[in-house]
N, C-alpha and C. Protein backbone atom coordinates (compact mmCIF):
# COMPACT_ATOMS: atom_id res chain seq x y z
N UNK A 1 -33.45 21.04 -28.52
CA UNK A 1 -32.25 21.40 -27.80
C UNK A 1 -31.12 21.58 -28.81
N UNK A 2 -30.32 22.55 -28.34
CA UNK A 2 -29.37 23.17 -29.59
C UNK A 2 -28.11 21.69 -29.74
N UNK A 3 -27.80 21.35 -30.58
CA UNK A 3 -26.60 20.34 -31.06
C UNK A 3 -25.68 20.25 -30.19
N UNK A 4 -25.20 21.83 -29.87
CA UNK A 4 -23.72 21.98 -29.46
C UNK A 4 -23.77 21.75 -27.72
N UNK A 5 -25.28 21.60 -27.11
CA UNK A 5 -25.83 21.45 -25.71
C UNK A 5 -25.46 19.88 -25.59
N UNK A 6 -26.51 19.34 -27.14
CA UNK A 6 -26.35 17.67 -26.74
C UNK A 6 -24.60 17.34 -26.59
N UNK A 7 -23.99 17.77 -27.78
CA UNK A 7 -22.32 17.41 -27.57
C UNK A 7 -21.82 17.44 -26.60
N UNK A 8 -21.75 18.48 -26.13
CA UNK A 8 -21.61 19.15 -24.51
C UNK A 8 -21.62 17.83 -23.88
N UNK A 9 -23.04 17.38 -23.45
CA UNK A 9 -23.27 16.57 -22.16
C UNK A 9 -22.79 15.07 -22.72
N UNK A 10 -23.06 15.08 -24.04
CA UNK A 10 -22.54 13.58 -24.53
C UNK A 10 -20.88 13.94 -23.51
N UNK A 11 -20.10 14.04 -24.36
CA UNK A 11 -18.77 14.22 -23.94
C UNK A 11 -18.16 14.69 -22.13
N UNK A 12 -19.23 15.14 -21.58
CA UNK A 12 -19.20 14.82 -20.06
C UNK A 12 -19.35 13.60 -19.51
N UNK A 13 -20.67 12.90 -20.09
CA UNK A 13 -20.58 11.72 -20.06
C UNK A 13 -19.53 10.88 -20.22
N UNK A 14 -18.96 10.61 -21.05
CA UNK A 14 -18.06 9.82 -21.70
C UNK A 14 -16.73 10.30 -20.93
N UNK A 15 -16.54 11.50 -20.37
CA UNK A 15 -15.85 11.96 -19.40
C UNK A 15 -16.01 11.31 -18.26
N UNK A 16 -16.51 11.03 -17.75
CA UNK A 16 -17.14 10.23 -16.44
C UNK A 16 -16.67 8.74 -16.38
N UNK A 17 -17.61 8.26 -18.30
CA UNK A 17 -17.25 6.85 -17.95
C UNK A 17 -16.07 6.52 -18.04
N UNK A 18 -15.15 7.26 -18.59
CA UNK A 18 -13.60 7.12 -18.63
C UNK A 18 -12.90 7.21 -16.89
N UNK A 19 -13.53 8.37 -16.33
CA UNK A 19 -12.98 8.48 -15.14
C UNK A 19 -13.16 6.83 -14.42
N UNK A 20 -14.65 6.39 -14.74
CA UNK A 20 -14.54 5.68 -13.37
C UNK A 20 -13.93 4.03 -14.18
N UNK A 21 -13.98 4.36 -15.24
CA UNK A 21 -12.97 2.87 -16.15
C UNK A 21 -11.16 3.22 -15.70
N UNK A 22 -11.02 4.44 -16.10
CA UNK A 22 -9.40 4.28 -15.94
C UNK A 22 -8.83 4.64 -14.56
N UNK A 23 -9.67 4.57 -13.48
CA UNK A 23 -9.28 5.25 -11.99
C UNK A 23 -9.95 3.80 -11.12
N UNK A 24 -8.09 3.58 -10.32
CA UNK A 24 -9.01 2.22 -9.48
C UNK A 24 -9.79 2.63 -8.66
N UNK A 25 -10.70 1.64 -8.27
CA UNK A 25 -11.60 2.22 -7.33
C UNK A 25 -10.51 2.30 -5.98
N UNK A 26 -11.60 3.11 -4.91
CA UNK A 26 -11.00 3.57 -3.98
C UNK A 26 -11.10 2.61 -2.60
N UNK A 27 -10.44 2.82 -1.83
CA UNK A 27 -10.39 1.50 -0.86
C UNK A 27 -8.97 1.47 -0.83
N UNK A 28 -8.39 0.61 -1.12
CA UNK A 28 -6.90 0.58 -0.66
C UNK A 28 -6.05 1.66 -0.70
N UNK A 29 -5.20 1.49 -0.15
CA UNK A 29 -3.98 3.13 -0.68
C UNK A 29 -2.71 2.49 -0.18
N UNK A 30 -1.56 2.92 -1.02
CA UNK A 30 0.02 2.78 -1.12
C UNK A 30 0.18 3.81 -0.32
N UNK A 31 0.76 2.96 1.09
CA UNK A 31 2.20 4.15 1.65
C UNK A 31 3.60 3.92 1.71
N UNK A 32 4.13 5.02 1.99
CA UNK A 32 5.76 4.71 1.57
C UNK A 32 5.92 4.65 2.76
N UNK A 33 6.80 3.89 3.54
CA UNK A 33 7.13 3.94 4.58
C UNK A 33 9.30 3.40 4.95
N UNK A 34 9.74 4.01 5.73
CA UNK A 34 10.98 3.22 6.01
C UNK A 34 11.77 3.73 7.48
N UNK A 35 12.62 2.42 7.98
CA UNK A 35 12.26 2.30 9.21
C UNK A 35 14.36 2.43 9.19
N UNK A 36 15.08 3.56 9.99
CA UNK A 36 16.39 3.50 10.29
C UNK A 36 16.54 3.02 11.68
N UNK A 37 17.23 2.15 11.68
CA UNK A 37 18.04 1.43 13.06
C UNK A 37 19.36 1.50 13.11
N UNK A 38 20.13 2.03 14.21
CA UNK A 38 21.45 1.59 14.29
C UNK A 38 21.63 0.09 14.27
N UNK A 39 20.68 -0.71 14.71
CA UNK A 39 20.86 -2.41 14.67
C UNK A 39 20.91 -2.76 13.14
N UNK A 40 20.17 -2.38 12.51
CA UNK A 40 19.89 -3.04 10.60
C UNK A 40 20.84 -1.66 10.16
N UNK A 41 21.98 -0.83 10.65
CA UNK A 41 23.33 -0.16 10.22
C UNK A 41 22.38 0.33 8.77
N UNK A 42 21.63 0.93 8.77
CA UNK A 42 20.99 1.95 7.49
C UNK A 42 19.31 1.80 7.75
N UNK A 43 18.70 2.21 6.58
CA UNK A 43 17.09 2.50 6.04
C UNK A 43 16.87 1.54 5.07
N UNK A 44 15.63 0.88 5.98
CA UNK A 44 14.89 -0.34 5.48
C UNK A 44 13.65 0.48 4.86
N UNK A 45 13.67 0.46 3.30
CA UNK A 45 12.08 1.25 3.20
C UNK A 45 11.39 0.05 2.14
N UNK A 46 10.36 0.51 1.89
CA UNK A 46 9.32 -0.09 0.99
C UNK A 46 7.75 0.12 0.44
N UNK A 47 7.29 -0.33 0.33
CA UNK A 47 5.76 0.41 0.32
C UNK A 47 4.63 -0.97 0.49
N UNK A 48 3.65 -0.18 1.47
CA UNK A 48 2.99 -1.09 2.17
C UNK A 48 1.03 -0.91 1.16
N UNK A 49 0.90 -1.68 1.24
CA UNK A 49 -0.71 -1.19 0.46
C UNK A 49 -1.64 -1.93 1.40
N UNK A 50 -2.38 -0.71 1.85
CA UNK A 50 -4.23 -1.03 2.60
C UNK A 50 -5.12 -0.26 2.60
N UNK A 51 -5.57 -0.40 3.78
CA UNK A 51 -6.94 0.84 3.87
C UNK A 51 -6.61 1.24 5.69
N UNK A 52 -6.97 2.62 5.27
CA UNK A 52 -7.75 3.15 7.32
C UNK A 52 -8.39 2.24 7.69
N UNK A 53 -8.03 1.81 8.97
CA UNK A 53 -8.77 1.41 10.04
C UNK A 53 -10.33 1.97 9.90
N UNK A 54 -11.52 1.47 10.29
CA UNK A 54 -12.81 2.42 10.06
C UNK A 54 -13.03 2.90 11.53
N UNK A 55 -12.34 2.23 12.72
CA UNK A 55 -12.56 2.79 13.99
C UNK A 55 -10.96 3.75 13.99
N UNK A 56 -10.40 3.80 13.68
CA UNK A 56 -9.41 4.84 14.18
C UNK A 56 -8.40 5.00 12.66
N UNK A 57 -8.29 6.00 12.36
CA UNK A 57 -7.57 6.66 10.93
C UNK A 57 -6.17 6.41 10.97
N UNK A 58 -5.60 6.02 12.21
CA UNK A 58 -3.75 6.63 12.37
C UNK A 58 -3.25 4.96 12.21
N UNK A 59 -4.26 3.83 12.33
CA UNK A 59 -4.00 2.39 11.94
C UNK A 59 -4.45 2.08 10.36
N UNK A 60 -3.57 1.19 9.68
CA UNK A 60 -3.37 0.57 8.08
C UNK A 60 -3.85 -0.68 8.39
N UNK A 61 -5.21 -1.17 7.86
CA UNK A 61 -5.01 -2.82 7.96
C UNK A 61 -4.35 -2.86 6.53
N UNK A 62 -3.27 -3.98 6.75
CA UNK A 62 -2.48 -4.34 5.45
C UNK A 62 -2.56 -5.34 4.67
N UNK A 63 -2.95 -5.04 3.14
CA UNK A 63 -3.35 -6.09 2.04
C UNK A 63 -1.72 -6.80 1.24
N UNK A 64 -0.95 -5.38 1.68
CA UNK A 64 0.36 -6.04 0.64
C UNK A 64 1.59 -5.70 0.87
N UNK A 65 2.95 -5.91 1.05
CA UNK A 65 4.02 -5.11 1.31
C UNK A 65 4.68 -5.32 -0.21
N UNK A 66 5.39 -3.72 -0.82
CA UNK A 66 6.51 -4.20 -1.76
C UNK A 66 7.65 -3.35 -1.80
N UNK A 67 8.51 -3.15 -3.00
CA UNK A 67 9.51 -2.49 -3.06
C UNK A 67 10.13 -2.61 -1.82
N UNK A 68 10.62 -3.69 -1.21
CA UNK A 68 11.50 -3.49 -0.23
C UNK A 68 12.94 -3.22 -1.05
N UNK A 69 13.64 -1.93 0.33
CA UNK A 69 14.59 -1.66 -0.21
C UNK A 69 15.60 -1.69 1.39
N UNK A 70 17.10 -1.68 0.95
CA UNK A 70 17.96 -1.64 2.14
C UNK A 70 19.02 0.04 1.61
N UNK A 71 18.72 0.46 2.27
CA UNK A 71 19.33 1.59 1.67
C UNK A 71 19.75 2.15 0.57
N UNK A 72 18.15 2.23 0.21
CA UNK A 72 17.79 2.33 -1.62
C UNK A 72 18.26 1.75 -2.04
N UNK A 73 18.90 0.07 -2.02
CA UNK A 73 19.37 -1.12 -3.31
C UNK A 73 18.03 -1.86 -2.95
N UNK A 74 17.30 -2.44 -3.93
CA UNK A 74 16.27 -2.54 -3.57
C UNK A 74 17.03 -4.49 -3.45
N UNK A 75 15.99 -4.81 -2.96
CA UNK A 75 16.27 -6.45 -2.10
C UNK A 75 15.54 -7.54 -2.75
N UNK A 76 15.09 -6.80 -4.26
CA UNK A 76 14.65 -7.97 -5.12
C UNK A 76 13.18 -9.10 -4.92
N UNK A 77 12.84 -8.47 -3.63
CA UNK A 77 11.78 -9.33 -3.04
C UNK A 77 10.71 -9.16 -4.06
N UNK A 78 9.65 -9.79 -4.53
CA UNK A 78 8.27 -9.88 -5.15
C UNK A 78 7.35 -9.17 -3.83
N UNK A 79 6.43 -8.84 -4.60
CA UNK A 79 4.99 -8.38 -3.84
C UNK A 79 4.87 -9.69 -2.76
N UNK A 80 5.04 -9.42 -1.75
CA UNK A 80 4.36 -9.94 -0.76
C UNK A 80 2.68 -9.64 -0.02
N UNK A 81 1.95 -10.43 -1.22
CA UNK A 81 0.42 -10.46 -0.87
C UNK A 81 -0.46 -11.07 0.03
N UNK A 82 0.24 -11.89 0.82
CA UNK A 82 -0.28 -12.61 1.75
C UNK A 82 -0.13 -11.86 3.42
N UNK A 83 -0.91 -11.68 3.92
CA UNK A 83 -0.42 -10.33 5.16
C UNK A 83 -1.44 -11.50 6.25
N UNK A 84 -0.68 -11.26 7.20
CA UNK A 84 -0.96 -11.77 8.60
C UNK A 84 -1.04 -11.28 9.68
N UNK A 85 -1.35 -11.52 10.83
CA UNK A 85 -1.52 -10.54 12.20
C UNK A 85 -0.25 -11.34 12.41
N UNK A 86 0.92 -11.01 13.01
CA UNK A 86 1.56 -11.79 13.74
C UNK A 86 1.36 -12.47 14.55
N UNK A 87 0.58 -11.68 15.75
CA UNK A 87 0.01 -12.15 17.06
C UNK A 87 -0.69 -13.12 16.93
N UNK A 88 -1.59 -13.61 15.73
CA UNK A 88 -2.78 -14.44 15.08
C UNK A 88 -2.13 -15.61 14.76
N UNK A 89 -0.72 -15.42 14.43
CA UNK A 89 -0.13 -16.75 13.60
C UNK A 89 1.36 -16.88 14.81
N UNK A 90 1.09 -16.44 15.35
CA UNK A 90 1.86 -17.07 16.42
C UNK A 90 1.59 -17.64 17.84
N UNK A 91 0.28 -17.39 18.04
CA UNK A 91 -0.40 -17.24 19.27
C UNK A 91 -2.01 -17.94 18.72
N UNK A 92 -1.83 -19.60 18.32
CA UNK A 92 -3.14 -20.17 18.30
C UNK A 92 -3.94 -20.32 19.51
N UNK A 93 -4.87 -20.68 19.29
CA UNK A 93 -5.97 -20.48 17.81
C UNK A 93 -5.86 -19.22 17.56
N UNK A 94 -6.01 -18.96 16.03
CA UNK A 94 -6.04 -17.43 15.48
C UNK A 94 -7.40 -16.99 15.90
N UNK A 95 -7.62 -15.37 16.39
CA UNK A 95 -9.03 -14.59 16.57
C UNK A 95 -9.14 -14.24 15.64
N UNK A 96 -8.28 -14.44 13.70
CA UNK A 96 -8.93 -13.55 13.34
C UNK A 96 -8.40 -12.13 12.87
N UNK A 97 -7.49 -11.67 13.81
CA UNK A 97 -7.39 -10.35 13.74
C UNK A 97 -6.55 -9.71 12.08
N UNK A 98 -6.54 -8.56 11.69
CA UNK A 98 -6.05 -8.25 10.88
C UNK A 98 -4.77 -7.85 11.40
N UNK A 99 -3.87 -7.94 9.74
CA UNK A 99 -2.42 -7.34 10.17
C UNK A 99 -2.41 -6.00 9.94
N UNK A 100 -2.30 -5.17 10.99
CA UNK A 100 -1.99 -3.53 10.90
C UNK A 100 -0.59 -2.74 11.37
N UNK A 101 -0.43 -1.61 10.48
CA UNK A 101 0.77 -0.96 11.31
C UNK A 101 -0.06 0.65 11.14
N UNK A 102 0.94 1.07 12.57
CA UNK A 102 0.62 2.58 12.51
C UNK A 102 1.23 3.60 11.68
N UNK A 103 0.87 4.89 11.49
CA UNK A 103 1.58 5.82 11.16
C UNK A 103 2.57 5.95 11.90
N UNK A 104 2.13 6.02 13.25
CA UNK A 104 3.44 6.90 14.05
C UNK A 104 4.25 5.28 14.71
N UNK A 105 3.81 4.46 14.39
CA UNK A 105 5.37 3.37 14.65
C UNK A 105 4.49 2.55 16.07
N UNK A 106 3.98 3.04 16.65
CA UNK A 106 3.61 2.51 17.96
C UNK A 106 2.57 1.20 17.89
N UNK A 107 2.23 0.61 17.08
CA UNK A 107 1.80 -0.69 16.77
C UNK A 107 2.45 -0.75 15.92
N UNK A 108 2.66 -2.17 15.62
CA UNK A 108 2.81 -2.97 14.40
C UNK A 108 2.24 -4.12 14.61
N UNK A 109 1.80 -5.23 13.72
CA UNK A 109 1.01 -6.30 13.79
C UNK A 109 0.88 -6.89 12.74
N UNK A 110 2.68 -7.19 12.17
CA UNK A 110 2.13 -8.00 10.48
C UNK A 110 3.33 -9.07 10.42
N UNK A 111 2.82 -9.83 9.42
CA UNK A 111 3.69 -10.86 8.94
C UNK A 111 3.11 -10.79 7.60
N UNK A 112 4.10 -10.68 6.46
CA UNK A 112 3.90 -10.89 5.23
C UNK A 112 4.88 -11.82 4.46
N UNK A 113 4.19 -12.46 3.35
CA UNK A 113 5.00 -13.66 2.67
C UNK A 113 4.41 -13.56 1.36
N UNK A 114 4.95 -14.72 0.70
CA UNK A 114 4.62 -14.62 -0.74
C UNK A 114 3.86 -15.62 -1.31
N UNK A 115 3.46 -16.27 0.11
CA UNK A 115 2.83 -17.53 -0.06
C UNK A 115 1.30 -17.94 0.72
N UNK A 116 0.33 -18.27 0.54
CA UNK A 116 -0.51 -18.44 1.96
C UNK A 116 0.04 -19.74 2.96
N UNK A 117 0.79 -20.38 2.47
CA UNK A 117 1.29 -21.38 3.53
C UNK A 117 2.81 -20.70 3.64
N UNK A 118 2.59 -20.24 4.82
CA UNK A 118 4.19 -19.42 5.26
C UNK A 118 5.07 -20.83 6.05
N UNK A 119 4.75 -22.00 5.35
CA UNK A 119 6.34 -23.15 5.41
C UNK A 119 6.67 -22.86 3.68
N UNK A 120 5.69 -22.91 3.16
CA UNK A 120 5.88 -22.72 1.86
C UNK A 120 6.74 -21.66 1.13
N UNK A 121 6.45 -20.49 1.82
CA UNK A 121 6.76 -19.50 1.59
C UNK A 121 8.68 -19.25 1.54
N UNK A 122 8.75 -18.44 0.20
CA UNK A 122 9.96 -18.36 0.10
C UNK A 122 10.55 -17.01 0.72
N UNK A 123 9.75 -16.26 0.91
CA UNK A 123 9.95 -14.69 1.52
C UNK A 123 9.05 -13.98 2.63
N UNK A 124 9.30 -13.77 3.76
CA UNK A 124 8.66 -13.66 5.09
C UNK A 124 9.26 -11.75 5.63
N UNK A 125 8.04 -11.25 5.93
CA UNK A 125 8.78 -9.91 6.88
C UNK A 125 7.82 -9.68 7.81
N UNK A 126 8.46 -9.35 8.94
CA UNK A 126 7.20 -9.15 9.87
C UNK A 126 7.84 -8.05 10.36
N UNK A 127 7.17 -7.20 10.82
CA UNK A 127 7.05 -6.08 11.57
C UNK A 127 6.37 -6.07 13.24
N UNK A 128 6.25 -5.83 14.46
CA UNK A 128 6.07 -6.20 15.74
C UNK A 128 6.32 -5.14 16.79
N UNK A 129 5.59 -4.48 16.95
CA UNK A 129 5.77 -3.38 18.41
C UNK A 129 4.69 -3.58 18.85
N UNK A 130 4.04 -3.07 20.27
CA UNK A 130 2.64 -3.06 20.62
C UNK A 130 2.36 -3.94 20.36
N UNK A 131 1.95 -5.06 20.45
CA UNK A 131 1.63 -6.43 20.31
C UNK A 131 1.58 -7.12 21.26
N UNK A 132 1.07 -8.30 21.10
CA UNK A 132 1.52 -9.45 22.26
C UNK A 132 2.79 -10.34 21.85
N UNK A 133 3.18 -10.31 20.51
CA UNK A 133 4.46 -11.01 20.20
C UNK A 133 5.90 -10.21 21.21
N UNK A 134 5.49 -8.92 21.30
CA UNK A 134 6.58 -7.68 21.42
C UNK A 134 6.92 -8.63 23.20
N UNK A 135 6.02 -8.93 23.81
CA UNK A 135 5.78 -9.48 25.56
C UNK A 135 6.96 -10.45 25.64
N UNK A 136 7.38 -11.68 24.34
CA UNK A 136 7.90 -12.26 24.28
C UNK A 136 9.39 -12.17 23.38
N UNK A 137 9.49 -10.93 23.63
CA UNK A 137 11.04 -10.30 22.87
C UNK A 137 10.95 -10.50 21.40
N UNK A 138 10.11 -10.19 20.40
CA UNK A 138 9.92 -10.33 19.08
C UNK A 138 9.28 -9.04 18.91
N UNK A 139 9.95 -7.66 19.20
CA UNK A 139 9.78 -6.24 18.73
C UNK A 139 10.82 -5.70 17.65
N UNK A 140 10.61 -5.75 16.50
CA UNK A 140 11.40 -5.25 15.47
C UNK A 140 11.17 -5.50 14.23
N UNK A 141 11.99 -5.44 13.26
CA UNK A 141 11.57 -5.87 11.77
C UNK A 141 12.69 -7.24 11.74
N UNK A 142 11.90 -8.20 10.88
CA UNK A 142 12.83 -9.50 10.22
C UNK A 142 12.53 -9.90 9.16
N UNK A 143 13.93 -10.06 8.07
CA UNK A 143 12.91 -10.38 7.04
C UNK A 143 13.80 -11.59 6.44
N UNK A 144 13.27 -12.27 6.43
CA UNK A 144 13.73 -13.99 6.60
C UNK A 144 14.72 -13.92 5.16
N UNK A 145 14.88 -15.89 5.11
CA UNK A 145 15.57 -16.12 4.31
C UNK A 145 15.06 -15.19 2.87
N UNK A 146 16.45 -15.56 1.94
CA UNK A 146 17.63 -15.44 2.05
C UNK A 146 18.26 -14.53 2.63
N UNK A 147 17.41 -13.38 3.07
CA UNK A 147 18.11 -11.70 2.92
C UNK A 147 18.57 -11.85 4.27
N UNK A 148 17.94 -12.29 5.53
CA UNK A 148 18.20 -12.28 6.77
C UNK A 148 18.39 -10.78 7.18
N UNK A 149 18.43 -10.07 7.01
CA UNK A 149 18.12 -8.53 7.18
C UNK A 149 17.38 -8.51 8.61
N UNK A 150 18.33 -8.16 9.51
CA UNK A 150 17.24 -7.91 10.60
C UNK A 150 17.48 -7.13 11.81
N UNK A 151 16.91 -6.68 13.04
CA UNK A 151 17.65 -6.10 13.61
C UNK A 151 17.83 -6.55 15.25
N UNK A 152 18.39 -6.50 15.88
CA UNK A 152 18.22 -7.16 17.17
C UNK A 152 18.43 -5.94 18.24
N UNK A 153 18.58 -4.89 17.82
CA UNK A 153 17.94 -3.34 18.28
C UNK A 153 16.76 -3.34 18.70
N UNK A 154 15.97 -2.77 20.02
CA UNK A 154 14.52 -2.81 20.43
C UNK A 154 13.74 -1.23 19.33
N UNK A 155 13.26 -1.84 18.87
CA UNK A 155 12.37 -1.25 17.76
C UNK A 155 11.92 0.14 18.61
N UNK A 156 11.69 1.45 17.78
CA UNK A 156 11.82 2.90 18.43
C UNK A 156 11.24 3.17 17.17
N UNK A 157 9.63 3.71 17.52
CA UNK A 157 8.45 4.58 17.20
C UNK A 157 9.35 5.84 16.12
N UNK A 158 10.09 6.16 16.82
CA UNK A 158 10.45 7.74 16.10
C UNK A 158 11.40 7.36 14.81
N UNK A 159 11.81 6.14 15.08
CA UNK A 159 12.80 6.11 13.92
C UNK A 159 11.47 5.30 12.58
N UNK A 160 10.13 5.31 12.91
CA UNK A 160 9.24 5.01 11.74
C UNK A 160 9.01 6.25 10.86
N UNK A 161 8.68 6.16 9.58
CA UNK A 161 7.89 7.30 8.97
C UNK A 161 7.24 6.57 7.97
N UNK A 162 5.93 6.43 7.68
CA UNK A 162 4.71 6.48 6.84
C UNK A 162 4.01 7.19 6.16
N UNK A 163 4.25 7.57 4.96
CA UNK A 163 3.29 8.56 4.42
C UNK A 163 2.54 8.01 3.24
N UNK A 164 1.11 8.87 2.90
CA UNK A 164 0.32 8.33 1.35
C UNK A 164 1.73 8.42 0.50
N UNK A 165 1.54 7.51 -0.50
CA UNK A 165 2.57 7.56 -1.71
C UNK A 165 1.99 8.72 -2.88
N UNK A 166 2.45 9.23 -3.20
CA UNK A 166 1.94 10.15 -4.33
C UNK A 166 1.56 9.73 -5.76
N UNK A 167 0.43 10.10 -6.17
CA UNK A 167 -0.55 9.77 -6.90
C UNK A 167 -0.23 9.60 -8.44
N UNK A 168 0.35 8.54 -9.14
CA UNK A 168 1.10 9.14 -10.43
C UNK A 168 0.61 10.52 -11.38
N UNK A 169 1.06 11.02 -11.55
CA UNK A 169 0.02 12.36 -12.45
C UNK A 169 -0.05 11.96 -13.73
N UNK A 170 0.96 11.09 -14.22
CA UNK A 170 0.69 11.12 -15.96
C UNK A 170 -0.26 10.28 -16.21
N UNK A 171 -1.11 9.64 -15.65
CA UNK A 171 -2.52 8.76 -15.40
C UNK A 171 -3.37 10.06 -15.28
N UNK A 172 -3.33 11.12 -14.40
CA UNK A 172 -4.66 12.09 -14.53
C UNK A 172 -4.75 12.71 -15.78
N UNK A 173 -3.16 12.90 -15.98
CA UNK A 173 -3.50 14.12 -16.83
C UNK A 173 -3.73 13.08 -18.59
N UNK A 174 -3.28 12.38 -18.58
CA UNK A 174 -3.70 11.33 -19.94
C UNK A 174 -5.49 11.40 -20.18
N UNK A 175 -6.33 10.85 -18.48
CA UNK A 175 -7.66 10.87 -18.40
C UNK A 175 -8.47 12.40 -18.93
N UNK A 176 -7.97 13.50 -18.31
CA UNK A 176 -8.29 14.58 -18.77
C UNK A 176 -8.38 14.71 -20.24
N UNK A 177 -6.91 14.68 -20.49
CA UNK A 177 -6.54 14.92 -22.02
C UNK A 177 -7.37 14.17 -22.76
N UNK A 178 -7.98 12.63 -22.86
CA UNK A 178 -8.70 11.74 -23.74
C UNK A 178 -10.16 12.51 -23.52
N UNK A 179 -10.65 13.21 -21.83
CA UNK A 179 -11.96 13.94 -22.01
C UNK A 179 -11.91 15.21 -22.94
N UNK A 180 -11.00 16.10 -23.02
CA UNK A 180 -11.20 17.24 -24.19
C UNK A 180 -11.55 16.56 -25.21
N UNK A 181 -10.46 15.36 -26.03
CA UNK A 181 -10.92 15.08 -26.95
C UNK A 181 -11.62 14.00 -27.58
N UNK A 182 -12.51 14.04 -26.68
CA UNK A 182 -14.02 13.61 -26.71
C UNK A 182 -14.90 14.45 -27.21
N UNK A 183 -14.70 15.26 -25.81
CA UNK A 183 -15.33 16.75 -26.18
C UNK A 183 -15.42 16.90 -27.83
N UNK A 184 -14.13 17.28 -28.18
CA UNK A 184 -13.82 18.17 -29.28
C UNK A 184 -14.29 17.09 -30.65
N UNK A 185 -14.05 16.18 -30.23
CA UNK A 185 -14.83 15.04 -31.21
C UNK A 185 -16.37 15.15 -31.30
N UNK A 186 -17.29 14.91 -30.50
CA UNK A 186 -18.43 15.83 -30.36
C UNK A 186 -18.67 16.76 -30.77
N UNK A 187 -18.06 17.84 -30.34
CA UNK A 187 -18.29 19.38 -30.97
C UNK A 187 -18.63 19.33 -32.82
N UNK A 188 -17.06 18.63 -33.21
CA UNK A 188 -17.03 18.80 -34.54
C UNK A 188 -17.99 18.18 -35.49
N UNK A 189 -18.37 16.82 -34.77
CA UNK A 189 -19.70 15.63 -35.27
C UNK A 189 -21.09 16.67 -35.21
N UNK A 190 -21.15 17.79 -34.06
CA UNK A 190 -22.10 18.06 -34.53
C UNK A 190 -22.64 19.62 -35.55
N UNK A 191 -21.19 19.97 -35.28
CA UNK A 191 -21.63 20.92 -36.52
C UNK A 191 -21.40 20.51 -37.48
N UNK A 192 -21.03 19.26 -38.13
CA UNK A 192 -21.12 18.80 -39.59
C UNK A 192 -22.31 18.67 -39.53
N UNK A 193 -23.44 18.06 -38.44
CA UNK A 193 -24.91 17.56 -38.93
C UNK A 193 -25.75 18.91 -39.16
């Protein structure tokens, strides 16, 4: 087999193993999402990280909330990695359930903190529509001490928006760029032999 064939596939290779070393795996996804109320007087945004629902696409079960912001000053909060059903942690015994929100606003179902013991916890936000919390007048966003940020406005679907967050590019195009010169490292190794 001609040299410049083996180089070739070497350097695809090595193309590959780079892809699947420098690309997280897939499963979770960052959306941007932010929520305007005349009650919270501006736009609460931030970015939420999960996966699709596997029975229905338009629900997020949620692994993480961050970048909270209050009308783009951001609110200093840490990654809140600890995610809860609301309904689950307010309504014992827990079933269990995961914390999800929708695209289009019409569920929500989370409590997030920074802690797994939410007495512990120094930072709390929950989100609540469609629910069973919502039955007992707890429909809206709150996001606890210190910020107290909250709204006492009945929470409205249309004023949500959720979208994928966009994909950094200078991560693809770096991965690409290190496969040419692979490639081209190859190439040259083998016409010296």
């Amino acid at each position: 087999m001609n040299a410049h064939v083996i180089a070739f596939f070497k350097g695809i290779f090595l193309f590959t193993l780079m892809a699947f070393i420098a690309v997280p795996s897939v499963g979770a996804v960052a959306y941007d999402w932010s929520y305007m109320d005349p009650g919270l007087g501006g736009v609460l945004s931030g970015r939420i990280e999960g996966t699709p629902t596997a029975g229905d696409p338009t629900l997020v079960s949620v692994t993480g909330l961050s970048d909270l912001a209050f009308n783009s000053v951001s609110l200093g909060i840490p990654k809140l990695e600890f995610t809860f059903s609301l309904d689950d942690f307010l309504f014992p015994p827990g079933t269990g359930a995961e914390p999800i929100v929708s695209f289009d606003g019409t569920f929500m179902d989370l409590l997030a903190a920074d802690a797994a013991d939410i007495a512990a916890a120094n930072h709390l936000v929950a989100f609540s529509f469609g629910n069973q919390a919502e039955a007992y007048g707890l429909a809206g966003i709150l996001i606890g001490e210190p910020y107290n940020v909250g709204t006492t406005a009945p929470w409205s679907p249309d004023a949500w928006t959720m979208r994928t967050a966009p994909v950094p590019e200078p991560a693809t195009i770096l991965l690409i760029g290190s496969g040419i010169i692979a490639l081209a490292g190859f190439r040259r190794k083998g016409t010296k032999a």
